[in-house]
Protein backbone atom coordinates (compact mmCIF):
# COMPACT_ATOMS: atom_id res chain seq x y z
CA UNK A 1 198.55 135.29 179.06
CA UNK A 2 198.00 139.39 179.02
CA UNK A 3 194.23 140.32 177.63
CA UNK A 4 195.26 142.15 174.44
CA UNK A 5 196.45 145.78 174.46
CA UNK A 6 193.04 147.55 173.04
CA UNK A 7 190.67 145.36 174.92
CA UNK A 8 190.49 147.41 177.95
CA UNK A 9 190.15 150.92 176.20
CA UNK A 10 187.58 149.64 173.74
CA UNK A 11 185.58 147.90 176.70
CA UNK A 12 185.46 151.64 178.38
CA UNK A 13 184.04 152.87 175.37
CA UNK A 14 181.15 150.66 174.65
CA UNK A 15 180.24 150.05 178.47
CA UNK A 16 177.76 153.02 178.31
CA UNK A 17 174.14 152.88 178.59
CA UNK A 18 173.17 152.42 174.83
CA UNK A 19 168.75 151.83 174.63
CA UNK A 20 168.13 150.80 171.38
CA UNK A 21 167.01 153.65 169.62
CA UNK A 22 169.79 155.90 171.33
CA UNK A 23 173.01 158.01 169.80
CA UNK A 24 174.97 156.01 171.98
CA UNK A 25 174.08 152.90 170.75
CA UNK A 26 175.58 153.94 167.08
CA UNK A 27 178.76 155.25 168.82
CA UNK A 28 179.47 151.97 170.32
CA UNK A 29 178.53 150.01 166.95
CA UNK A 30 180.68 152.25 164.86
CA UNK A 31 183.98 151.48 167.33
CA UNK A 32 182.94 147.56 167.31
CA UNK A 33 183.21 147.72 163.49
CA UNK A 34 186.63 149.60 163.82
CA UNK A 35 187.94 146.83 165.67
CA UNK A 36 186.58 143.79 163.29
CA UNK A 37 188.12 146.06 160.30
CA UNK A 38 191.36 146.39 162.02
CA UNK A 39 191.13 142.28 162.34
CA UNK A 40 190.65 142.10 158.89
CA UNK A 41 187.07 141.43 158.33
CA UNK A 42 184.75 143.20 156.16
CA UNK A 43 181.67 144.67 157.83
CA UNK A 44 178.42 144.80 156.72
CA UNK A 45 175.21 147.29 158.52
CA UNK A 46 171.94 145.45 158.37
CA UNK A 47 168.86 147.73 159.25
CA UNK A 48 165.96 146.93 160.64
CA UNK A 49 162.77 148.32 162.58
CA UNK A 50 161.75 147.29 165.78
CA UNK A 51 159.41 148.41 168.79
CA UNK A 52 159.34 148.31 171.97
CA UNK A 53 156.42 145.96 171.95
CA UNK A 54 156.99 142.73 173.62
CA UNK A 55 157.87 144.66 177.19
CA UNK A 56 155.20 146.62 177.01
CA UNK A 57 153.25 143.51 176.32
CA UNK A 58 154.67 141.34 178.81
CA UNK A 59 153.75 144.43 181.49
CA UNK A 60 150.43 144.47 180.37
CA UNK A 61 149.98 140.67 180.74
CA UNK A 62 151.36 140.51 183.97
CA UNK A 63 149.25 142.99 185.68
CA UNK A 64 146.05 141.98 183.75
CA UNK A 65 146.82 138.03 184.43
CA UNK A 66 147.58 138.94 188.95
CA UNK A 67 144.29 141.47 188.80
CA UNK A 68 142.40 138.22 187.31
CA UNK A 69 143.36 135.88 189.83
CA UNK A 70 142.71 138.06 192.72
CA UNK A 71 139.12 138.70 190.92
CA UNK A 72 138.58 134.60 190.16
CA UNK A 73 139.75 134.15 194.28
CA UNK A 74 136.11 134.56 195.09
CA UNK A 75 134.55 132.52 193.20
CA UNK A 76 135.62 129.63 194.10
CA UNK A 77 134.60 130.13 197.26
CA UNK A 78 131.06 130.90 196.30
CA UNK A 79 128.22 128.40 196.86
CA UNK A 80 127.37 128.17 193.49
CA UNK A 81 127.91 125.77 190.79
CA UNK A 82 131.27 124.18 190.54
CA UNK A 83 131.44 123.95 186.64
CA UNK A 84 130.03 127.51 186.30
CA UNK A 85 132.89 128.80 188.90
CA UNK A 86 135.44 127.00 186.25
CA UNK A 87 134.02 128.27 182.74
CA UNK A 88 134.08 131.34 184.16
CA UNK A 89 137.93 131.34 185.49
CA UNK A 90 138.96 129.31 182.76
CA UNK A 91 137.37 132.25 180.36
CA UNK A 92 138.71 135.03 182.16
CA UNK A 93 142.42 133.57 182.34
CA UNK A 94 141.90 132.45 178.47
CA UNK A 95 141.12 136.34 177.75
CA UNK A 96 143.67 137.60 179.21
CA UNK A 97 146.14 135.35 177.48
CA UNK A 98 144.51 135.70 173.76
CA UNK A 99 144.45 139.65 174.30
CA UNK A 100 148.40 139.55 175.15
CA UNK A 101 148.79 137.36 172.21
CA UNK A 102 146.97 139.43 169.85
CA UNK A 103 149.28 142.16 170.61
CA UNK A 104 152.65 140.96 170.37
CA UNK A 105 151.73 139.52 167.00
CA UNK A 106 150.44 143.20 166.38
CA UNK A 107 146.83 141.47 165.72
CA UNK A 108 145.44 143.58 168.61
CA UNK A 109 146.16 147.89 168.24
CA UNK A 110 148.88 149.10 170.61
CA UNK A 111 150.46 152.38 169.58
CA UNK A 112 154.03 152.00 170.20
CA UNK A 113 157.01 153.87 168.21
CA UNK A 114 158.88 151.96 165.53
CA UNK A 115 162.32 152.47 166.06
CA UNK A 116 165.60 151.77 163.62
CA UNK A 117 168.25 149.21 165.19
CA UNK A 118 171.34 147.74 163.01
CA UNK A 119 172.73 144.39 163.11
CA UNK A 120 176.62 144.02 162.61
CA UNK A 121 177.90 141.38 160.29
CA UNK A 122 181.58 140.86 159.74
CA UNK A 123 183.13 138.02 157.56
CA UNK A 124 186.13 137.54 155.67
CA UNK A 125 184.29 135.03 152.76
CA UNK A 126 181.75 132.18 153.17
CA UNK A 127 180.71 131.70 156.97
CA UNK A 128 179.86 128.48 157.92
CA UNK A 129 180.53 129.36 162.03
CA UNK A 130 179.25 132.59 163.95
CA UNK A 131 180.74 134.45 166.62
CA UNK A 132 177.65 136.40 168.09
CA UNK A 133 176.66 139.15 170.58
CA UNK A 134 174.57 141.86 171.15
CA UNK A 135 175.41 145.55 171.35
CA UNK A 136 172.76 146.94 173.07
CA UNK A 137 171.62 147.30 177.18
CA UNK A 138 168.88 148.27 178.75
CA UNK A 139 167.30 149.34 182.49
CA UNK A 140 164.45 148.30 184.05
CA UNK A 141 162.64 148.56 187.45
CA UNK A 142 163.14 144.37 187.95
CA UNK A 143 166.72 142.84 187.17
CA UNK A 144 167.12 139.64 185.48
CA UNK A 145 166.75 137.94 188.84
CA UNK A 146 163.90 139.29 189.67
CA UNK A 147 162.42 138.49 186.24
CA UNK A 148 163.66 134.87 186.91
CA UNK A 149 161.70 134.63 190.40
CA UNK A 150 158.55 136.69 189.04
CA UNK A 151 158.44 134.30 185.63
CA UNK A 152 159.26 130.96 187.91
CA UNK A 153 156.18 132.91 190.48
CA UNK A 154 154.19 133.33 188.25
CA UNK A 155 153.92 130.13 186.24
CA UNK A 156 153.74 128.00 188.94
CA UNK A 157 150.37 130.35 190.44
CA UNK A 158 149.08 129.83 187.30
CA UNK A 159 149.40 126.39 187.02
CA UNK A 160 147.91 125.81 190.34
CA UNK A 161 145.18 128.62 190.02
CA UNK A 162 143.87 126.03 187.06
CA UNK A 163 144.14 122.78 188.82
CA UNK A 164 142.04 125.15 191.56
CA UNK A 165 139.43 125.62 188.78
CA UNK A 166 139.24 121.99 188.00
CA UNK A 167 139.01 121.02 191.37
CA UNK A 168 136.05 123.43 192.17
CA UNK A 169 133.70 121.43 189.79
CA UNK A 170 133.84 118.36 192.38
CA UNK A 171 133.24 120.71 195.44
CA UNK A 172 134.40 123.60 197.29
CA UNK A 173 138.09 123.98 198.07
CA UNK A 174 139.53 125.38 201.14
CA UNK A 175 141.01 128.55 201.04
CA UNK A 176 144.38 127.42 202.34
CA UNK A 177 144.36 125.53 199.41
CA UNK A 178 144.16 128.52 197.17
CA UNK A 179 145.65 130.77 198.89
CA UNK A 180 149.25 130.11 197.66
CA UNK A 181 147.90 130.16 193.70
CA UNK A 182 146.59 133.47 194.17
CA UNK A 183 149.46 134.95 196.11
CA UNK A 184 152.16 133.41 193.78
CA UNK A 185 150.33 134.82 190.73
CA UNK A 186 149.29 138.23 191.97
CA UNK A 187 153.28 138.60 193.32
CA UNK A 188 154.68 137.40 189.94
CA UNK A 189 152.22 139.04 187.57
CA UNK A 190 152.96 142.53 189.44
CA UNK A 191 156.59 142.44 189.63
CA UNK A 192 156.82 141.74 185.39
CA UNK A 193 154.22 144.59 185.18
CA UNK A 194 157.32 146.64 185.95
CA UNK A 195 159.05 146.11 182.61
CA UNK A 196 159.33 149.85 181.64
CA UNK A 197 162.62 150.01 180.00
CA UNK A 198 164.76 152.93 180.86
CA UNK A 199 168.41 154.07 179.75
CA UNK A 200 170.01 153.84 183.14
CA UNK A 201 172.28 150.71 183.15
CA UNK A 202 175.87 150.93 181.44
CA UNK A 203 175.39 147.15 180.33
CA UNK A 204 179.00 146.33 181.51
CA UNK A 205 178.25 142.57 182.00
CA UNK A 206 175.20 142.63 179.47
CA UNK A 207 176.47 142.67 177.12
CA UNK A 208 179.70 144.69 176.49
CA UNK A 209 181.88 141.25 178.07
CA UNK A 210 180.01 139.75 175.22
CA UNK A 211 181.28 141.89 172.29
CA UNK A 212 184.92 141.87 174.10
CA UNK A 213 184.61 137.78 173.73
CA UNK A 214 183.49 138.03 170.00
CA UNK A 215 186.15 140.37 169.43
CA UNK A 216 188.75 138.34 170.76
CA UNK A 217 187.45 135.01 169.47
CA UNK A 218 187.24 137.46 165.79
CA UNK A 219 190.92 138.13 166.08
CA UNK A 220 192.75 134.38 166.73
CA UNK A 221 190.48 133.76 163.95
CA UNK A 222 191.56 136.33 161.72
CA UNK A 223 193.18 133.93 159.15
CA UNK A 224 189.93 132.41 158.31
CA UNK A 225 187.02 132.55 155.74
CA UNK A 226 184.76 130.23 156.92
CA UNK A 227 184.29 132.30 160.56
CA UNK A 228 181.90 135.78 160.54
CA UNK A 229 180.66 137.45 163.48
CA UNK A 230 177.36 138.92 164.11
CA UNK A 231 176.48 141.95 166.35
CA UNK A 232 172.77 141.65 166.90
CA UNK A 233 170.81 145.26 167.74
CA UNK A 234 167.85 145.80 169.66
CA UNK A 235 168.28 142.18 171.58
CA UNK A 236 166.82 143.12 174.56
CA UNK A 237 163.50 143.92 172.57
CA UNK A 238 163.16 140.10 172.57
CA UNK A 239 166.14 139.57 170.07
CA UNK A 240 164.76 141.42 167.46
CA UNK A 241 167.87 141.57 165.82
CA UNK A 242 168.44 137.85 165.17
CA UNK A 243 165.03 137.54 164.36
CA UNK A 244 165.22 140.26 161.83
CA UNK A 245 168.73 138.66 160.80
CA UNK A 246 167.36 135.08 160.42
CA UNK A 247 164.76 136.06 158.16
CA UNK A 248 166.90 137.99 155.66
CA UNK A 249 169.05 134.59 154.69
CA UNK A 250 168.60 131.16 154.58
CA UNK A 251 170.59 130.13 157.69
CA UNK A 252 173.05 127.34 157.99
CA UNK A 253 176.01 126.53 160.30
CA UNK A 254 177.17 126.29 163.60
CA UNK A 255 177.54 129.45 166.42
CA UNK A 256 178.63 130.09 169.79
CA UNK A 257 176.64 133.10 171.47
CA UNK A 258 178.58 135.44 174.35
CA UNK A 259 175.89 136.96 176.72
CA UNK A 260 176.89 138.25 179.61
CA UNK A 261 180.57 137.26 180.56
CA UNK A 262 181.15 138.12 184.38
CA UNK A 263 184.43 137.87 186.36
CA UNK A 264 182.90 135.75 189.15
CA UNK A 265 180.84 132.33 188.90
CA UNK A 266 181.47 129.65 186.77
CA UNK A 267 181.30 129.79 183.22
CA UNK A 268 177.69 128.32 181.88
CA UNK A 269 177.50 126.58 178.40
CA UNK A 270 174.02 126.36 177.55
CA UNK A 271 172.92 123.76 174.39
CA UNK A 272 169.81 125.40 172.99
CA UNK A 273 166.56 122.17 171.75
CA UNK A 274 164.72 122.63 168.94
CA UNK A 275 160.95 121.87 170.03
CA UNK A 276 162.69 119.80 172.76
CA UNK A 277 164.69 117.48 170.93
CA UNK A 278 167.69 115.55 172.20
CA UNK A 279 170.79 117.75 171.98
CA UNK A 280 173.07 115.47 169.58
CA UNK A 281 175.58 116.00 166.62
CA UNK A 282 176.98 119.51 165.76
CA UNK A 283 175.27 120.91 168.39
CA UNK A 284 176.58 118.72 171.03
CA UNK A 285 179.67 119.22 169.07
CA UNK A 286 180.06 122.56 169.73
CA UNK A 287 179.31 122.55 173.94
CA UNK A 288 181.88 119.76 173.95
CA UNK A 289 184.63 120.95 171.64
CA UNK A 290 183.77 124.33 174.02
CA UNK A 291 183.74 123.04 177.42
CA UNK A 292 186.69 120.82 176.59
CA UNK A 293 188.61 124.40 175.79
CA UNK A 294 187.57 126.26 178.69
CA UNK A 295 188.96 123.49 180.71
CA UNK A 296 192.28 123.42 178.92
CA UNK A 297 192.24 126.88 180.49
CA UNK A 298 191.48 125.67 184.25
CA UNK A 299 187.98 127.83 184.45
CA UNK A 300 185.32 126.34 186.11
CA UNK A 301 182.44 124.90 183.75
CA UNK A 302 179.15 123.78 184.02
CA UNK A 303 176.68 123.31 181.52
CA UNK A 304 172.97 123.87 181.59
CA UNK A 305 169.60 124.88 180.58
CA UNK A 306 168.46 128.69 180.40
CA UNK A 307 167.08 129.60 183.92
CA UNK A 308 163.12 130.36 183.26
CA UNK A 309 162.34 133.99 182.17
CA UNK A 310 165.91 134.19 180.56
CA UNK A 311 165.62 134.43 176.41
CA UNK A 312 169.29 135.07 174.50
CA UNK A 313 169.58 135.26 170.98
CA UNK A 314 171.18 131.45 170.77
CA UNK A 315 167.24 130.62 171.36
CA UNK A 316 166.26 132.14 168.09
CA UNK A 317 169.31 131.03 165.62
CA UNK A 318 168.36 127.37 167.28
CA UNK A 319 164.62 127.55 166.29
CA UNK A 320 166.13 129.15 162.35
CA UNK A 321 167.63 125.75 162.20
CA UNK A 322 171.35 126.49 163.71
CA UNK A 323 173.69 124.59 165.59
CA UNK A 324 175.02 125.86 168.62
CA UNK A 325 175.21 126.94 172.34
CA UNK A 326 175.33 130.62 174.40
CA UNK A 327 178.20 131.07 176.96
CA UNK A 328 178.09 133.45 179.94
CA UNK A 329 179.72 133.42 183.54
CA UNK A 330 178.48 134.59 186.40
CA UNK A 331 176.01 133.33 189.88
CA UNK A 332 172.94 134.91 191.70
CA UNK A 333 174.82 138.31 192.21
CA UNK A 334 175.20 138.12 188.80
CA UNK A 335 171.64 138.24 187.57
CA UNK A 336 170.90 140.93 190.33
CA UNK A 337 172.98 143.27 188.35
CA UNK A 338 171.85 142.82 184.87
CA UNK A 339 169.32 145.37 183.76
CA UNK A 340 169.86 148.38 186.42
CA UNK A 341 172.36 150.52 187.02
CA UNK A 342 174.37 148.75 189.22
CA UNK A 343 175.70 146.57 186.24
CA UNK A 344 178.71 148.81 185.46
CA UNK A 345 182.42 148.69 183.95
CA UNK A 346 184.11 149.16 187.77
CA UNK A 347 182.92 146.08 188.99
CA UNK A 348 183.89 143.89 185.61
CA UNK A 349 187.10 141.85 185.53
CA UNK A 350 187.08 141.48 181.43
CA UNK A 351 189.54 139.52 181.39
CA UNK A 352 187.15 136.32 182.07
CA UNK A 353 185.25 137.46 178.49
CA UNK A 354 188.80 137.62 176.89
CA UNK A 355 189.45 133.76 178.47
CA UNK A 356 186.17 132.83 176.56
CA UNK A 357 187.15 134.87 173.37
CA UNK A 358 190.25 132.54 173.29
CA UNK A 359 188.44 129.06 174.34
CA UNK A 360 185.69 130.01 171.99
CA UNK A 361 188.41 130.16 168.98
CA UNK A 362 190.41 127.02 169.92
CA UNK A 363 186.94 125.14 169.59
CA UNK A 364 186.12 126.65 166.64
CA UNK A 365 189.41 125.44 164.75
CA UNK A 366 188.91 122.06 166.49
CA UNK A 367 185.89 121.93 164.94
CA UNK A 368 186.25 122.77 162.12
CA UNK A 369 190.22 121.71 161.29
C-alpha cells in the first residue's frame, strides 16, 4: 500500500532543526495542526513554560560526580582509618547528589531562561485513547548512544565506587580493584557533562517519523470520537510537555507513543511499569493488540524495556496513571544519529512511520471495537 499523497511533503517541512524556544519550532506546529484539521479534528494550543534546566543539571552532575571520584581515589589508598576513608566518600558522593537534586527541583538557584513551548491537542469529542508525539529536536555534543553508554558507565562506577567505600572499612583495597570504579565513573560522568543543547540536528528520525505515525494513525481514525492526539513541546527538556499536559487534567485512558520511527531495525514496543509493577490488563492490552498488528503487516517486532539513559514521554503518561506503550524502530546506528546533525530527512525511509501509523490504528479499533 502507497504512504499517503501529503506525507512526504509535510515530512520535508517539519524535518528542520526546531530547539524549543525557536521560530521554527511554531512553523512546524502550525503545519501539524493543518493536517489534523484537514482530518477532521479540532485542535487545541496548550502553553506552557519550561527551561532548559534538567540538561544543564544533568551536565553539572556529571562532571561534579567524575571530579569526586577521581578526588575520593586517594583515599582509599591512604593508611588511615577505614571508616573515616568511607564517611568521607560516602559524604562527598551524597553532596554531590543532594546539590543536583536541589536544582532540578529549582530548590537550589540556577539562573536559566524560562522559555514558552505549546502542546498540540486534537480530538474530535471525548478521548478515551491518545495518539502521541513530540514536535520538537534537539543537538548535542553526545548522541543518544553515547548517552546510553555514558548513563550505563556511569552507574555501574558508581555502584562499585560505593561497594569500594564499604570495603575500605575492613582494610585497604588494591588499586586494581578500584581502578575500574574510578575510570568507569570519571569516563561516564564527563561524557554527560557534554549535554549543551544546540540547534544543529534536523530531528528527521527524532521525532518528525513520530508526528508522520500520529498523523497517519489520526487519519484511519478520522471517524472517531473517542481517539485525540497529542503533540507534546519541549520533550527533549525531559518531557516537559507531558508533564505540563498531565497536570492540567485528570488523566485517564489508554495511548500509544511514536518516538523515533527509523527505516532500518526492528520495530521496538516498549510497555512502560508503574513503580515496577507487573505489566498486565490494558496495558498489556495495548503492546499485544499492537504487536499483533505490526505483524499482520510482516515487520519485524520485538518488544522491550527502555535502554538505560533513554526517557520518552510514554514514561510520564505511565507514572499520571495511563495505560500504554512507546513504539520506535531502529538498531545501534540508530541511536548514533539521534541528537546531532547527522539525523536528517535524506537518510529516512518514512514509509516505516506510515506502516506504524496504520498498525497503530488497526489496534486501536481492535481495542476498542
Amino acid at each position: 500500500m502507497s504512504d499517503p499523497a501529503w506525507v512526504e511533503d509535510l515530512f520535508q517541512r517539519i524535518a528542520v532543526p526546531r530547539l524549543p524556544g525557536t521560530p521554527a519550532i511554531g512553523a512546524v506546529q502550525s503545519a501539524i495542526a493543518d493536517r489534523l484539521g484537514r482530518s477532521g479534528y479540532t485542535v487545541y494550543q496548550e502553553p506552557f513554560e519550561t527551561s532548559a534546566r534538567p540538561l544543564v543539571v544533568i551536565s553539572i552532575a556529571g562532571a561534579a560526580l567524575g571530579w569526586t571520584a577521581l578526588l575520593v581515589a586517594p583515599l582509599l589508598f591512604m593508611d588511615v582509618s577505614g571508616w573515616a576513608v568511607s564517611l568521607v566518600g560516602g559524604a562527598a558522593l551524597a553532596l554531590v547528589v543532594l546539590t543536583a537534586w536541589g536544582m532540578a527541583e529549582g530548590r537550589l538557584p540556577l539562573r536559566i531562561d524560562t522559555l514558552e513551548a505549546v502542546n498540540l491537542t486534537a480530538t474530535r469529542g471525548e478521548a478515551t485513547f491518545w495518539l502521541v508525539a513530540h514536535s520538537d529536536s534537539k543537538g548535542q555534543g553526545l548522541s543518544l548512544a553515547g548517552r546510553v553508554v555514558a548513563v550505563t558507565a556511569l552507574v555501574v562506577g558508581l555502584g562499585a565506587l560505593v561497594a569500594c567505600l564499604i570495603a575500605r572499612v575492613v582494610g585497604p583495597i588494591p588499586w586494581w580493584g578500584v581502578l575500574p570504579a574510578v575510570v568507569l565513573t570519571t569516563g561516564g560522568g564527563a561524557a554527560l557533562s557534554r549535554a549543551a543543547v544546540t540547534n544543529e540536528s534536523h530531528g528527521a528520525v527524532d521525532n518528525a517519523t513520530g508526528m508522520i505515525a500520529a498523523l497517519v494513525a489520526a487519519e484511519h481514525l478520522r471517524g472517531r470520537t473517542d481517539v485525540g492526539v497529542l503533540i507534546t513541546g519541549a520533550e527533549e527538556l525531559a518531557m516537559a510537555g507531558a508533564k505540563a499536559w498531565v497536570s492540567q487534567r485528570e488523566v485517564t485512558g489508554m495511548f500509544i507513543n511514536f518516538d523515533g520511527v527509523d527505516g532500518r531495525g526492528r520495530y521496538r514496543v516498549m510497555t512502560h511499569r508503574v513503580s515496577g509493577s507487573a505489566v498486565t490488563g490494558p496495558s498489556s492490552d495495548v503492546e499485544g493488540s499492537l504487536v499483533k498488528a505490526l505483524m499482520a503487516a510482516r515487520a519485524e517486532v520485538a518488544t522491550s524495556r527502555l535502554p538505560p539513559g533513554v526517557l520518552v514521554d510514554g514514561v510520564v503518561l505511565a507514572r499520571a496513571g495511563m495505560t500504554g506503550v512507546s513504539i520506535g524502530r531502529g538498531d545501534w546506528q540508530t541511536l548514533k544519529v539521534v541528537h546531532t546533525a547527522r539525523d536528517e530527512p535524506l537518510r529516512v525511509d518514512v514509509s516505516a512511520a506510515v506502516l506504524a501509523g496504520r498498525a497503530a490504528a488497526s489496534a486501536v479499533v481492535e481495542l476498542l471495537g
